[in-house]
Protein backbone atom coordinates (compact mmCIF):
# COMPACT_ATOMS: atom_id res chain seq x y z
CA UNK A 1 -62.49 -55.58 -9.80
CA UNK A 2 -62.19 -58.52 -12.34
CA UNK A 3 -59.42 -60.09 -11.29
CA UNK A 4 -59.89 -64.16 -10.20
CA UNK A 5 -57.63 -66.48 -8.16
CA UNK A 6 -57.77 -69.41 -6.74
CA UNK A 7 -56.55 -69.95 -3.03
CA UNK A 8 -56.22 -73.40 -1.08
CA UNK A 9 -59.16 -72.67 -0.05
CA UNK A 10 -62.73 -74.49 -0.50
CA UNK A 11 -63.99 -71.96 -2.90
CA UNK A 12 -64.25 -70.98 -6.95
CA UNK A 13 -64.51 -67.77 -8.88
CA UNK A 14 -62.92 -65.54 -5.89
CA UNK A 15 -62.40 -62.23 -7.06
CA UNK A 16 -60.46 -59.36 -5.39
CA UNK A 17 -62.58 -56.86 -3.58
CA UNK A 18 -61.54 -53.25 -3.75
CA UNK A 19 -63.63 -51.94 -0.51
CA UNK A 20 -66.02 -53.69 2.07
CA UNK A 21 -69.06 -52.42 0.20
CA UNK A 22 -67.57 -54.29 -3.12
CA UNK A 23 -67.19 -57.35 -1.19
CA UNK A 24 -70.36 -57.42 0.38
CA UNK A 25 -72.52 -56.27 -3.19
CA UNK A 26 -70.99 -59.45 -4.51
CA UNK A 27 -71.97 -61.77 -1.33
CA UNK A 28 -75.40 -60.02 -1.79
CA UNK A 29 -75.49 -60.57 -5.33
CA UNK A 30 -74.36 -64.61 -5.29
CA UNK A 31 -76.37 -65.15 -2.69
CA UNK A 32 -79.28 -63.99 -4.22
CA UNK A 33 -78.71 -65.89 -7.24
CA UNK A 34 -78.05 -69.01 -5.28
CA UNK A 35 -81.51 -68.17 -3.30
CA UNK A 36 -83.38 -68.21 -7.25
CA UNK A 37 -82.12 -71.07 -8.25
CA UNK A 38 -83.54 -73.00 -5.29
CA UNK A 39 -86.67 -71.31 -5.71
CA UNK A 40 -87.03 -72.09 -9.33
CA UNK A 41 -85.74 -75.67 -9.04
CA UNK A 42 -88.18 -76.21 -6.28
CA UNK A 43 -90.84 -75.02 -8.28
CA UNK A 44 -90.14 -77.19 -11.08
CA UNK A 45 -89.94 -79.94 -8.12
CA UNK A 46 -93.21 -78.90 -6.90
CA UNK A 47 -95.00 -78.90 -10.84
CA UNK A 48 -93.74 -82.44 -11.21
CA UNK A 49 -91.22 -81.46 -14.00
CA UNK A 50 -88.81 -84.66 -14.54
CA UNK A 51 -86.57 -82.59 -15.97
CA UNK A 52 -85.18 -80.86 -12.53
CA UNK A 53 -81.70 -81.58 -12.56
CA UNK A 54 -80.30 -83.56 -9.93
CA UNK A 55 -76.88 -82.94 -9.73
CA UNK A 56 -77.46 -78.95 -10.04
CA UNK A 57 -77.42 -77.10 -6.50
CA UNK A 58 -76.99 -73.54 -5.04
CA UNK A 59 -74.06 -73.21 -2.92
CA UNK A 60 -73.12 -70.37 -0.06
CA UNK A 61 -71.22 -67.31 -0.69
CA UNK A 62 -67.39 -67.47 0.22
CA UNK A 63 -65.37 -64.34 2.25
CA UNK A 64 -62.13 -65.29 2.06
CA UNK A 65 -59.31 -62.66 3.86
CA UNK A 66 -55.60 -62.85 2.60
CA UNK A 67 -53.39 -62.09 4.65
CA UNK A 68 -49.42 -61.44 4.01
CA UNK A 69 -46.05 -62.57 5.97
CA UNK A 70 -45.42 -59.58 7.40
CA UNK A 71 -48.74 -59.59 9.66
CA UNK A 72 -47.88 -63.16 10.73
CA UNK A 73 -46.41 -61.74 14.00
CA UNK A 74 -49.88 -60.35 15.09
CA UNK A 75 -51.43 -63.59 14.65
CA UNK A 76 -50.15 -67.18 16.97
CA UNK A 77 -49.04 -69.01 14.74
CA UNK A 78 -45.34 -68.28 15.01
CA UNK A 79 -46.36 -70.49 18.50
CA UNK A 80 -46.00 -73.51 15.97
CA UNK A 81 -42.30 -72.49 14.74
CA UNK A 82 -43.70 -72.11 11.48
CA UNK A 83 -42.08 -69.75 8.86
CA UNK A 84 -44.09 -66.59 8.29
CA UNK A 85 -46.32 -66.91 5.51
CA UNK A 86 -49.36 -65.68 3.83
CA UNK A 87 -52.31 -66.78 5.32
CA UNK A 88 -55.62 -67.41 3.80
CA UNK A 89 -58.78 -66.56 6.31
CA UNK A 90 -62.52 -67.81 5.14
CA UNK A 91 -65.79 -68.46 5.75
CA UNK A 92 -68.88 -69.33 3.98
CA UNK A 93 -71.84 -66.29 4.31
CA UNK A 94 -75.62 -66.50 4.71
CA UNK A 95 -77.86 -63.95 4.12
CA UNK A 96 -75.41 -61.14 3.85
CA UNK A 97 -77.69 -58.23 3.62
CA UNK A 98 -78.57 -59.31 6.87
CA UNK A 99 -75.01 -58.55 7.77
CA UNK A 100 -74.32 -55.39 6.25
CA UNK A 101 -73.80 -53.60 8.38
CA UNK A 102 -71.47 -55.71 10.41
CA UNK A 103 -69.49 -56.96 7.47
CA UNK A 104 -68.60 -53.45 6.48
CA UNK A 105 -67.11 -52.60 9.91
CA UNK A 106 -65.54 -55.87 10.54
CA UNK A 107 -63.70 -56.00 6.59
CA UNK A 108 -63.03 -52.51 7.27
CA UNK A 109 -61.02 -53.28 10.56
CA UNK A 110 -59.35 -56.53 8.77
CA UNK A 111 -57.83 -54.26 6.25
CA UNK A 112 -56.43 -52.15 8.24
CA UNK A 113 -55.14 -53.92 10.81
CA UNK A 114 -54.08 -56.80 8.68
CA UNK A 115 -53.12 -55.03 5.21
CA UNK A 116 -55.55 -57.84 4.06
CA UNK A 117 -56.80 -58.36 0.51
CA UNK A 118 -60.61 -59.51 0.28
CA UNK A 119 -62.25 -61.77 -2.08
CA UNK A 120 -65.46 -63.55 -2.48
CA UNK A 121 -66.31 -66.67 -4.51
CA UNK A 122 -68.60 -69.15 -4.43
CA UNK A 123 -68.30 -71.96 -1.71
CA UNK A 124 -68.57 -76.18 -2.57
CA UNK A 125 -71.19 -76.10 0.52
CA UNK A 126 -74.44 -76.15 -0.97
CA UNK A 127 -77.66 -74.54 0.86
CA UNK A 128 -80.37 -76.82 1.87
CA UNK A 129 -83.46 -76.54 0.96
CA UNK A 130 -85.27 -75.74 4.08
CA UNK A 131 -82.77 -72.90 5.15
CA UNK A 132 -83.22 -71.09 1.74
CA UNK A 133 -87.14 -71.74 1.62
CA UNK A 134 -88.28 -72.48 5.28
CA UNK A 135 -91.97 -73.53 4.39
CA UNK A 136 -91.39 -75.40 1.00
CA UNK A 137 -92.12 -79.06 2.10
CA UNK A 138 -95.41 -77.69 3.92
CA UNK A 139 -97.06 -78.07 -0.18
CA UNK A 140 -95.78 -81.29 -0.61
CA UNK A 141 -97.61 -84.39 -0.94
CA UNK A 142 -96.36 -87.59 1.50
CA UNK A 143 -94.68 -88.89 -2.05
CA UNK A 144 -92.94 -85.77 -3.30
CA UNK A 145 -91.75 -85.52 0.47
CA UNK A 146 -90.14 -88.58 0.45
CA UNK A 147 -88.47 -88.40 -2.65
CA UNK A 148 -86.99 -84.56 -2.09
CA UNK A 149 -83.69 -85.99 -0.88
CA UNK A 150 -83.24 -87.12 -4.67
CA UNK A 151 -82.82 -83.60 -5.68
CA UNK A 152 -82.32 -81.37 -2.94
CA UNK A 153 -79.65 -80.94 0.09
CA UNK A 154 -80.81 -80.89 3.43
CA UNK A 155 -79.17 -79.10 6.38
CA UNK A 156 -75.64 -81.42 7.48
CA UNK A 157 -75.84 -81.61 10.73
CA UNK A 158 -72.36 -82.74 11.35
CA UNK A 159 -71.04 -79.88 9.80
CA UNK A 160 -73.33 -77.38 11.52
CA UNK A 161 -71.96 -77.45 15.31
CA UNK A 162 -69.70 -74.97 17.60
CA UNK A 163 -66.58 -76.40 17.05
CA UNK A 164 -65.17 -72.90 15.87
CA UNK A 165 -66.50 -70.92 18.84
CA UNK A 166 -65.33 -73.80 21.02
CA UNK A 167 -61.86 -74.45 19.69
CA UNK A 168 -61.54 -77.42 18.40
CA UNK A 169 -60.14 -76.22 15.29
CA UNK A 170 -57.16 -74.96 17.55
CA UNK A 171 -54.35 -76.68 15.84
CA UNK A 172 -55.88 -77.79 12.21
CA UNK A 173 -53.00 -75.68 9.85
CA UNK A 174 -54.01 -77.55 6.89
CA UNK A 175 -56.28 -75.21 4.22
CA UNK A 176 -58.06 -71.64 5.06
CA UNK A 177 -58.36 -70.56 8.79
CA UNK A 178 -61.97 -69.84 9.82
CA UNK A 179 -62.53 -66.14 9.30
CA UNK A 180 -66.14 -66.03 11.57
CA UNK A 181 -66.87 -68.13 14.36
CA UNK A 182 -70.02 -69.40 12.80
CA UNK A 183 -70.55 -71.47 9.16
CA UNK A 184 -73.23 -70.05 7.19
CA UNK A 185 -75.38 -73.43 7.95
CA UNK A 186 -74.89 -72.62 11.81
CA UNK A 187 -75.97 -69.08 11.17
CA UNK A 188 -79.36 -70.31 9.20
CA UNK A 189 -80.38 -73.08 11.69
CA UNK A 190 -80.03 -70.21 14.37
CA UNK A 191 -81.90 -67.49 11.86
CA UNK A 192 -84.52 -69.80 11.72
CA UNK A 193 -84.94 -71.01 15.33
CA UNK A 194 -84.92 -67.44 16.50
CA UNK A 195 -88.03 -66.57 14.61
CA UNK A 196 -89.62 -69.96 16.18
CA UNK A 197 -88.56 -68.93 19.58
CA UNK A 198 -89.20 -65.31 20.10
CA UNK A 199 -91.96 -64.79 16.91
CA UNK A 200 -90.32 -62.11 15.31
CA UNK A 201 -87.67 -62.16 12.75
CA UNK A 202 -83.92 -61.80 13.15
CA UNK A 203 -83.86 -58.51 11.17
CA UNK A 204 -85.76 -56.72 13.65
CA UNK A 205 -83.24 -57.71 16.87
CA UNK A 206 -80.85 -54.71 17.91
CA UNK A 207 -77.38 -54.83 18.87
CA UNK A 208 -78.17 -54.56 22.67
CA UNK A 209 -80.14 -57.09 24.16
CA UNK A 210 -81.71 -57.53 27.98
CA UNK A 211 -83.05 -60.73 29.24
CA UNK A 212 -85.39 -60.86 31.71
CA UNK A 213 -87.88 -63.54 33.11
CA UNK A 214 -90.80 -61.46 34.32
CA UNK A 215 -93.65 -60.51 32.58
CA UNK A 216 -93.76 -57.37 34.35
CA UNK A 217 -90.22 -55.84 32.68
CA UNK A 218 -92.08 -56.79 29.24
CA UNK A 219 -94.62 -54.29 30.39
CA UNK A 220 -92.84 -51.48 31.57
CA UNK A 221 -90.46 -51.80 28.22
CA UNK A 222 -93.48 -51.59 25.92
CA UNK A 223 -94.97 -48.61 28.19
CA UNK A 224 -91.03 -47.01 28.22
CA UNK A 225 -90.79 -47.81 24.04
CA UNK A 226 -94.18 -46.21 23.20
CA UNK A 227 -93.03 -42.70 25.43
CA UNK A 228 -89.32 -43.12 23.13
CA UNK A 229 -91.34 -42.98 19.84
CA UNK A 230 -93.96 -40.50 20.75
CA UNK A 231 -90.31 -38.37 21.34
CA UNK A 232 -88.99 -39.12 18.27
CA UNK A 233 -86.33 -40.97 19.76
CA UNK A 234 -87.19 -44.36 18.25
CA UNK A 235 -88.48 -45.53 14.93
CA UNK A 236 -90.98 -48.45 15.73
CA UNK A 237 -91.49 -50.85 18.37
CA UNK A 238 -91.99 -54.37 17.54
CA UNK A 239 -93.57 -56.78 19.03
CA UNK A 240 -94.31 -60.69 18.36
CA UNK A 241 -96.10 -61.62 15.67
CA UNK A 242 -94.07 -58.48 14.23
CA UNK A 243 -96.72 -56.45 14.79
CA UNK A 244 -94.86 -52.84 14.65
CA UNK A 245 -95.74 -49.78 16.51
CA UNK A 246 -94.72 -46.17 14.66
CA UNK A 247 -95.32 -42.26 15.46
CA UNK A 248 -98.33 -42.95 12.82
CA UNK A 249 -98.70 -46.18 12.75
CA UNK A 250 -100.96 -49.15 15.53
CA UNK A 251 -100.84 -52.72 15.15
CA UNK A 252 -103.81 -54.21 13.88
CA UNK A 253 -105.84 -57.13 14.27
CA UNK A 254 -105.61 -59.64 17.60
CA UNK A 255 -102.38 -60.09 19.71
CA UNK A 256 -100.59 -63.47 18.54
CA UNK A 257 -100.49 -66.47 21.12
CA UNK A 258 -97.35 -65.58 22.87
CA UNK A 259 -94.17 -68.22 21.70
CA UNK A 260 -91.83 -69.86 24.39
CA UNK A 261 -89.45 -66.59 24.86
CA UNK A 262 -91.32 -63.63 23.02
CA UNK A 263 -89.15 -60.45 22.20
CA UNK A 264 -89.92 -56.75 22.27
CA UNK A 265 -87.22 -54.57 19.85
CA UNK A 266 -87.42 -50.63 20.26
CA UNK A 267 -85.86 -49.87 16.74
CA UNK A 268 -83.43 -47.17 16.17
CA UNK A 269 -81.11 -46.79 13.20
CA UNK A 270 -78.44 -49.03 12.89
CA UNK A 271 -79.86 -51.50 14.83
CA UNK A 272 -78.40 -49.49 17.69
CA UNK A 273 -81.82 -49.82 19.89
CA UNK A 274 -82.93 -52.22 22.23
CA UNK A 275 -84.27 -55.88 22.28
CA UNK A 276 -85.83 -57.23 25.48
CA UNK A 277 -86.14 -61.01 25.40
CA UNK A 278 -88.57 -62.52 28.59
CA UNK A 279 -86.94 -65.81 28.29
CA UNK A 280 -88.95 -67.34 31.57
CA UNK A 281 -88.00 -69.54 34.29
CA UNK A 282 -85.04 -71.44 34.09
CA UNK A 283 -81.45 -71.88 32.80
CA UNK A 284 -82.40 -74.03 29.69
CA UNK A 285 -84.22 -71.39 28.16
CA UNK A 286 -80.95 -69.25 28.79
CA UNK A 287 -78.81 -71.37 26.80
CA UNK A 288 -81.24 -71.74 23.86
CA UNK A 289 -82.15 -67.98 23.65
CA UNK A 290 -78.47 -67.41 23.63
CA UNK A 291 -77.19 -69.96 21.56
CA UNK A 292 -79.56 -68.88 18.47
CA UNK A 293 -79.15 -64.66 19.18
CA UNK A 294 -74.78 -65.03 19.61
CA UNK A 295 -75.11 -65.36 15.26
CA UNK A 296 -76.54 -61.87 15.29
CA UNK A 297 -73.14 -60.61 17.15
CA UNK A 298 -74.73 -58.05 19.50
CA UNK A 299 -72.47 -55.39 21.26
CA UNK A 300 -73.89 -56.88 24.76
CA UNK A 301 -76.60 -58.44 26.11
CA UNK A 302 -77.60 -57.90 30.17
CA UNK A 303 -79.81 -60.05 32.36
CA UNK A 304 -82.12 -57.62 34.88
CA UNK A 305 -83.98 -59.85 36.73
CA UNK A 306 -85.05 -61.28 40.03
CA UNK A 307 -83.04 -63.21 42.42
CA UNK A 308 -82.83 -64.65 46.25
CA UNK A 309 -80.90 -62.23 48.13
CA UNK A 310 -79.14 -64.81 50.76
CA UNK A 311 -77.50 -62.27 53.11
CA UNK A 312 -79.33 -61.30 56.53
CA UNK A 313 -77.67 -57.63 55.49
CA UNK A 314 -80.09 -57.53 52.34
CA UNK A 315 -83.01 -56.06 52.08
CA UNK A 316 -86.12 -56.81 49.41
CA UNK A 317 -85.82 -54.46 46.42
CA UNK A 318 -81.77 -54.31 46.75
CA UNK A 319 -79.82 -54.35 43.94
CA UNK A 320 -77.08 -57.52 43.28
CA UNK A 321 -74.39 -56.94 40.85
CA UNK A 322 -72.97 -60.31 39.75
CA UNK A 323 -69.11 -60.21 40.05
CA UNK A 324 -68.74 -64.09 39.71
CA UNK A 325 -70.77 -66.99 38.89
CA UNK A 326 -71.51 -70.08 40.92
CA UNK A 327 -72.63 -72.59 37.60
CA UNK A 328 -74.93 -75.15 39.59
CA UNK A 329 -76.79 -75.30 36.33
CA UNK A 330 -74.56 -77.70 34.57
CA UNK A 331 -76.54 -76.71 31.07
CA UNK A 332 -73.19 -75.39 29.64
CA UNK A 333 -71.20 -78.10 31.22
CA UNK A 334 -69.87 -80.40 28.40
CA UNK A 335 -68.81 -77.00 26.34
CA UNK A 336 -67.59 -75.33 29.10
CA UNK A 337 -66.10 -77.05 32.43
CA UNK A 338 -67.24 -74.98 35.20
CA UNK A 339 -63.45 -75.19 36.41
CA UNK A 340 -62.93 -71.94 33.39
CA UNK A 341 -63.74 -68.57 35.22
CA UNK A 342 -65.91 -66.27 34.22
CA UNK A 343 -64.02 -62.61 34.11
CA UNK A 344 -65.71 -59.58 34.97
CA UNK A 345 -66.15 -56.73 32.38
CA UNK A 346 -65.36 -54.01 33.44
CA UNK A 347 -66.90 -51.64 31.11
CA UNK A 348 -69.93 -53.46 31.70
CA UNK A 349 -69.95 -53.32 35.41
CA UNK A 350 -69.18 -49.77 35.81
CA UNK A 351 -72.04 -49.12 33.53
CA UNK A 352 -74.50 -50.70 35.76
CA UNK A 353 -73.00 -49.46 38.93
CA UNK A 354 -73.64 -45.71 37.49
CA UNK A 355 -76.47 -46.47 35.68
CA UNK A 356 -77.83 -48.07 39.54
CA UNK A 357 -76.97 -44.37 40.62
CA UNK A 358 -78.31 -42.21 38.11
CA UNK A 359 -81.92 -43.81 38.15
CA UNK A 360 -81.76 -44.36 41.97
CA UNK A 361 -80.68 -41.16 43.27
CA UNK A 362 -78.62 -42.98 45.83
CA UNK A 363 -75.97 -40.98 47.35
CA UNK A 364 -72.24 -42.28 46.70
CA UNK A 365 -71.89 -43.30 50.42
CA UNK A 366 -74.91 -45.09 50.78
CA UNK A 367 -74.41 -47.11 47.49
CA UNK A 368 -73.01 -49.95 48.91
CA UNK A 369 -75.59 -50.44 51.53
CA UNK A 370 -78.45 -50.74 48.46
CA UNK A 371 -75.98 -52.86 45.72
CA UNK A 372 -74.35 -55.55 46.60
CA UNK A 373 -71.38 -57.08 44.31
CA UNK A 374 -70.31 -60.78 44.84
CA UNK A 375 -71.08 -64.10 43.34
CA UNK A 376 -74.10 -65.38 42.29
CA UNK A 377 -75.43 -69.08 42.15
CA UNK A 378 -77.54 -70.30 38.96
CA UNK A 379 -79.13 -72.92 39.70
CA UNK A 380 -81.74 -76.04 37.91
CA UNK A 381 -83.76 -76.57 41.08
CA UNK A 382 -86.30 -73.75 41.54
CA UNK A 383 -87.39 -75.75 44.60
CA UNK A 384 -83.49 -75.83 46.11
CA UNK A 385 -84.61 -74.52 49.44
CA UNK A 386 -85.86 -77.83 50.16
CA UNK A 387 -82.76 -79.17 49.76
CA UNK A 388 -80.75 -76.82 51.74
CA UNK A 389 -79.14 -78.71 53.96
CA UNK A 390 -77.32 -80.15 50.82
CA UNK A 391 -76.36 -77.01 49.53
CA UNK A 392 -75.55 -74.62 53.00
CA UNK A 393 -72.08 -75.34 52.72
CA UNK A 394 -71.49 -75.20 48.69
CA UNK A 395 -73.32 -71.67 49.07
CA UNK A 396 -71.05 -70.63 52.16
CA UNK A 397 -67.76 -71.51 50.40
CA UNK A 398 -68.69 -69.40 47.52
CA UNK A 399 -69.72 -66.71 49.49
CA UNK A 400 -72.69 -66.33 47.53
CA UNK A 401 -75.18 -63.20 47.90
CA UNK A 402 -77.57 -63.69 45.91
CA UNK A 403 -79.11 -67.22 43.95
CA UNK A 404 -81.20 -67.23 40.38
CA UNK A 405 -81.79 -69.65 37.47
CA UNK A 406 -80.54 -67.92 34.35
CA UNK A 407 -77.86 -65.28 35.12
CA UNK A 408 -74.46 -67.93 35.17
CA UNK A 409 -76.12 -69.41 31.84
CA UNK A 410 -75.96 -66.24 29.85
CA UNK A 411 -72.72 -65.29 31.26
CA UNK A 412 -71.46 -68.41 30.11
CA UNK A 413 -72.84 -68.32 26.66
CA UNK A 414 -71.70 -64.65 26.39
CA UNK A 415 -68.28 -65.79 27.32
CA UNK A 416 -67.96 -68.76 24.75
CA UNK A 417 -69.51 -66.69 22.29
CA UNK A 418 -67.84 -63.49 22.73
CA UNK A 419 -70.73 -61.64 23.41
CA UNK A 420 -70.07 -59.24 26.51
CA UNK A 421 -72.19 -59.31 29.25
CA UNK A 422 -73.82 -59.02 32.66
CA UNK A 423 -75.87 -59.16 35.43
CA UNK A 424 -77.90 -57.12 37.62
CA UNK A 425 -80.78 -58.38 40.06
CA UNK A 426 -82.82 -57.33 42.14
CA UNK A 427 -84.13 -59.24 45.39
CA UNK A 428 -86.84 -60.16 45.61
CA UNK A 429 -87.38 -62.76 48.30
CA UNK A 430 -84.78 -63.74 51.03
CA UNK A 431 -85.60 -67.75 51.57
CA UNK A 432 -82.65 -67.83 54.20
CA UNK A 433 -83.88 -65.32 56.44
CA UNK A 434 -87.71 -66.26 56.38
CA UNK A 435 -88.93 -63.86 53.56
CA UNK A 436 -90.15 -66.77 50.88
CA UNK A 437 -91.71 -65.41 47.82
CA UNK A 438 -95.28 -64.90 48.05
CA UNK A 439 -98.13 -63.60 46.23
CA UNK A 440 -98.55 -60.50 48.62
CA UNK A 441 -95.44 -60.26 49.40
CA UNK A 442 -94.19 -60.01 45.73
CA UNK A 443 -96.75 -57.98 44.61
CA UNK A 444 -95.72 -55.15 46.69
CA UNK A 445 -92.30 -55.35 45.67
CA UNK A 446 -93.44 -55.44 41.52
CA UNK A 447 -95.11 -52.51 42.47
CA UNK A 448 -92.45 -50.35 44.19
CA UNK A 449 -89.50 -51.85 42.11
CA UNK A 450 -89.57 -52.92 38.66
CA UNK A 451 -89.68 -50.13 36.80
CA UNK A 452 -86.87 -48.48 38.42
CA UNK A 453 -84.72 -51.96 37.37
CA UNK A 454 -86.03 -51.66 33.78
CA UNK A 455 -84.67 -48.44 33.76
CA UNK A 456 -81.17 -48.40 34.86
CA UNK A 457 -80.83 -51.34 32.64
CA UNK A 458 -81.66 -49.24 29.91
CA UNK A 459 -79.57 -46.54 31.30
CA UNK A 460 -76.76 -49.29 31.30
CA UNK A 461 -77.53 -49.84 27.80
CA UNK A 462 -77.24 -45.98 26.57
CA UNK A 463 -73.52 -45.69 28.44
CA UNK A 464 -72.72 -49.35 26.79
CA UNK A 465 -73.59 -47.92 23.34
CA UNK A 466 -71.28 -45.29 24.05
CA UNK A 467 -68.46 -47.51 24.60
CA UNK A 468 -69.79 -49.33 21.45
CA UNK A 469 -69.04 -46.21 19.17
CA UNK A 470 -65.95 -45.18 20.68
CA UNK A 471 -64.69 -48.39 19.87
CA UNK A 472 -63.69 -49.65 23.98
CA UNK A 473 -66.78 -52.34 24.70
CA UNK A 474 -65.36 -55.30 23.41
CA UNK A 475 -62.99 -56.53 25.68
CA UNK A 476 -60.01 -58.88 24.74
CA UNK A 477 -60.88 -60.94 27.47
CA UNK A 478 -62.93 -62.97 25.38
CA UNK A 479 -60.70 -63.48 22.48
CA UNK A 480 -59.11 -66.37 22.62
CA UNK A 481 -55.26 -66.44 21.29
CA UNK A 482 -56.41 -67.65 18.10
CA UNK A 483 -59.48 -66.59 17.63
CA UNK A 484 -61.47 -66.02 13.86
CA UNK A 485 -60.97 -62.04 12.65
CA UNK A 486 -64.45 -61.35 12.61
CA UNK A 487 -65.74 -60.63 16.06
């Protein structure tokens, strides 16, 4: 549609959208020309041409959602005693052909929920150079380097933080309300440290993601994703170094050197498969991993792991489904006091606890005896039994069962971030009860037990997606009561 208005909002040139694929041809469309003009300029940059101009630079996409008086009672801000009004929603967009898919569900929802009109414009925040063209100073000389500031933006870091997603912006009224949770220069800066972290690219990640930190789960997924393609179940598996596996189709050439937290991604249409991220020892790892992959808004992500089981009751190989969180990490602490709780999903946990019964054959009775529920500990310290006489009585007044590094740190990050998820473990040592983990001793338990694990989490996964479609996964628990329209 042609027609153009201007809204207090920091945009130009917004027109009306008449559908979610209008609105998201035009993102594509400006930010493609935005993404040329950097790449030309930069190439005049890079030829020496004194005639680059200096005061010329591509700017972000808007998505700007208008919404009228008579929705303001489904919103808070009637909290405020403020007359009902229309309200002007925004956000500036990166790579939205990345986002398609999302976008069109999302504006779809906003509509009707909302009666909201769409437009897009053109934002005032300009793109930085590295996020549109990630290895342009790699071909510059030391004195072209220096001088690139003269004629190119560079990534603000003030203005690229969490301040959304942690509500900060809770009572600013002044100007457009933040549509997304993320900026478009927090989106790149996470685009791009994804690809450093995992070595593959963001457009290969599916909507449900499992963490694990064993190599072993890495090799039972590739073994399970190479039977679901021979099936015709799956497209491609890919693998770092985005080397891609098809029906026809081997990698070639030498495996990459691994990266910090490689990931695995069993494609299906959609991006409705499965990514499995090894993210290693330790809850640091946890919150990086999670922090970058929360921009790609996926329906859930799971950790299936390994933990201490610290109940005489246990046994090695039981199962430990995390009903609370004990945060001795402290990773997430300035963010997120570890005085807010944690709620339980329950779609998510009664998708594990079936998924547990399907793959395990365990009769109804005898569940309980094999999967425990309670609260698990994260902890920094993978040497804390040698502190244990500091901790006994922390661990006794949370009734803990079971004790990890990573689990609390992803259910943290999924809770700030809106991203549902969960834990299930599996014990494999019991340090309490004089079963330390040992060579031997774990290797029997590998043997006998991780590929059952990796498969009721995928089981999980196919009864999550289910949820997914019908439209019941995303629980309001994590919405806060004035929380961005895009999920």
């Amino acid at each position: 549609m042609s027609s153009t208005i201007e809204f207090d909002a920091p945009a130009s040139d917004l027109q009306l959208c008449a559908s979610p694929k209008e609105a998201i041809d035009r993102l594509i469309a400006l930010y493609d020309e935005a993404y040329d003009s950097t790449r030309q300029r930069f190439e005049q940059y890079l030829a020496g041409d004194a005639a680059v101009d200096r005061s010329s630079g591509a700017v972000y996409p808007y998505l700007c959602a208008v919404v009228p008086a008579e929705a303001a009672p489904q919103t808070s801000k009637l909290a405020l005693g403020q007359i009902a009004a229309l309200s002007v929603h925004g956000a500036t967009v990166t790579h939205p052909a990345l986002f398609a898919d999302y976008f069109s569900a999302q504006l779809a929802y906003i509509i009707e929920r909302y009666s909201a009109k769409i437009y897009v414009g053109r934002s005032f925040t300009p793109i930085p150079l590295t996020f549109a063209l990630e290895k342009a100073t790699a071909a510059l000389t030391p004195e072209k380097r220096n001088r690139l500031q003269q004629y190119f933006h560079t990534p603000n870091l003030v203005a690229t933080n969490d301040d959304i997603v942690d509500g900060h912006l809770i009572l600013k009224r002044h100007g457009a309300m933040p549509l997304s949770l993320f900026t478009a220069e927090r989106v790149d800066y996470s685009l791009h440290r994804i690809q450093h972290y995992t070595a593959t690219k963001p457009e290969h990640f599916q909507n449900y993601v499992l963490f694990t930190n064993y190599q072993r789960y890495v090799d039972e997924f590739v073994d399970y994703a190479k039977g679901e393609i021979a099936a015709g179940r799956a497209e491609a598996l890919i693998e770092p170094g985005d080397r891609v596996t098809t029906k026809d189709k081997k990698p070639e050439g030498p495996e990459p050197r691994l990266p910090q937290m490689p990931a695995y991604h069993l494609v299906q249409p959609g991006h409705d498969g499965i990514t499995l991220v090894n993210i290693g020892v330790g809850p640091s790892n946890a919150k990086t991993i999670t922090d970058h992959l929360a921009v790609l808004r996926p329906h859930v992500w799971l950790m299936i792991g390994h933990c201490g089981g610290l109940r005489r009751s246990q046994r090695l190989g039981d199962y430990v489904l995390a009903h609370a969180y004990l945060r001795e990490d402290n990773v997430l602490d300035d963010v997120l006091p570890p005085s807010v709780p944690l709620p339980t999903l329950a779609e998510v946990q009664l998708a594990m606890t079936q998924a547990v019964q399907e793959v395990s054959g365990i009769e109804q009775k005898k569940l309980k005896e094999h999967l425990r529920t309670g609260t698990v500990v994260t902890t920094s310290d993978r040497n804390w039994e040698l502190r244990f006489e500091k901790n006994a009585v922390r661990l006794n007044q949370a009734r803990a069962i079971a004790i990890d590094m990573e689990s609390a740190t992803i259910a943290a990050n999924g809770y700030r971030y809106r991203v549902p998820y969960g834990t299930l473990l599996c014990v494999s040592d019991r340090p309490l009860h004089g079963e330390v983990k040992l060579p031997g001793m774990a290797d029997a338990f590998y043997r006998e037990r991780v590929s059952q694990h990796l498969d009721i989490g995928v089981r999980a996964i196919e009864l999550l997606r289910e949820e997914a479609r019908a439209g019941t996964l995303h629980s309001r628990k994590l919405r806060s009561f004035d929380e961005p329209f895009l999920r």
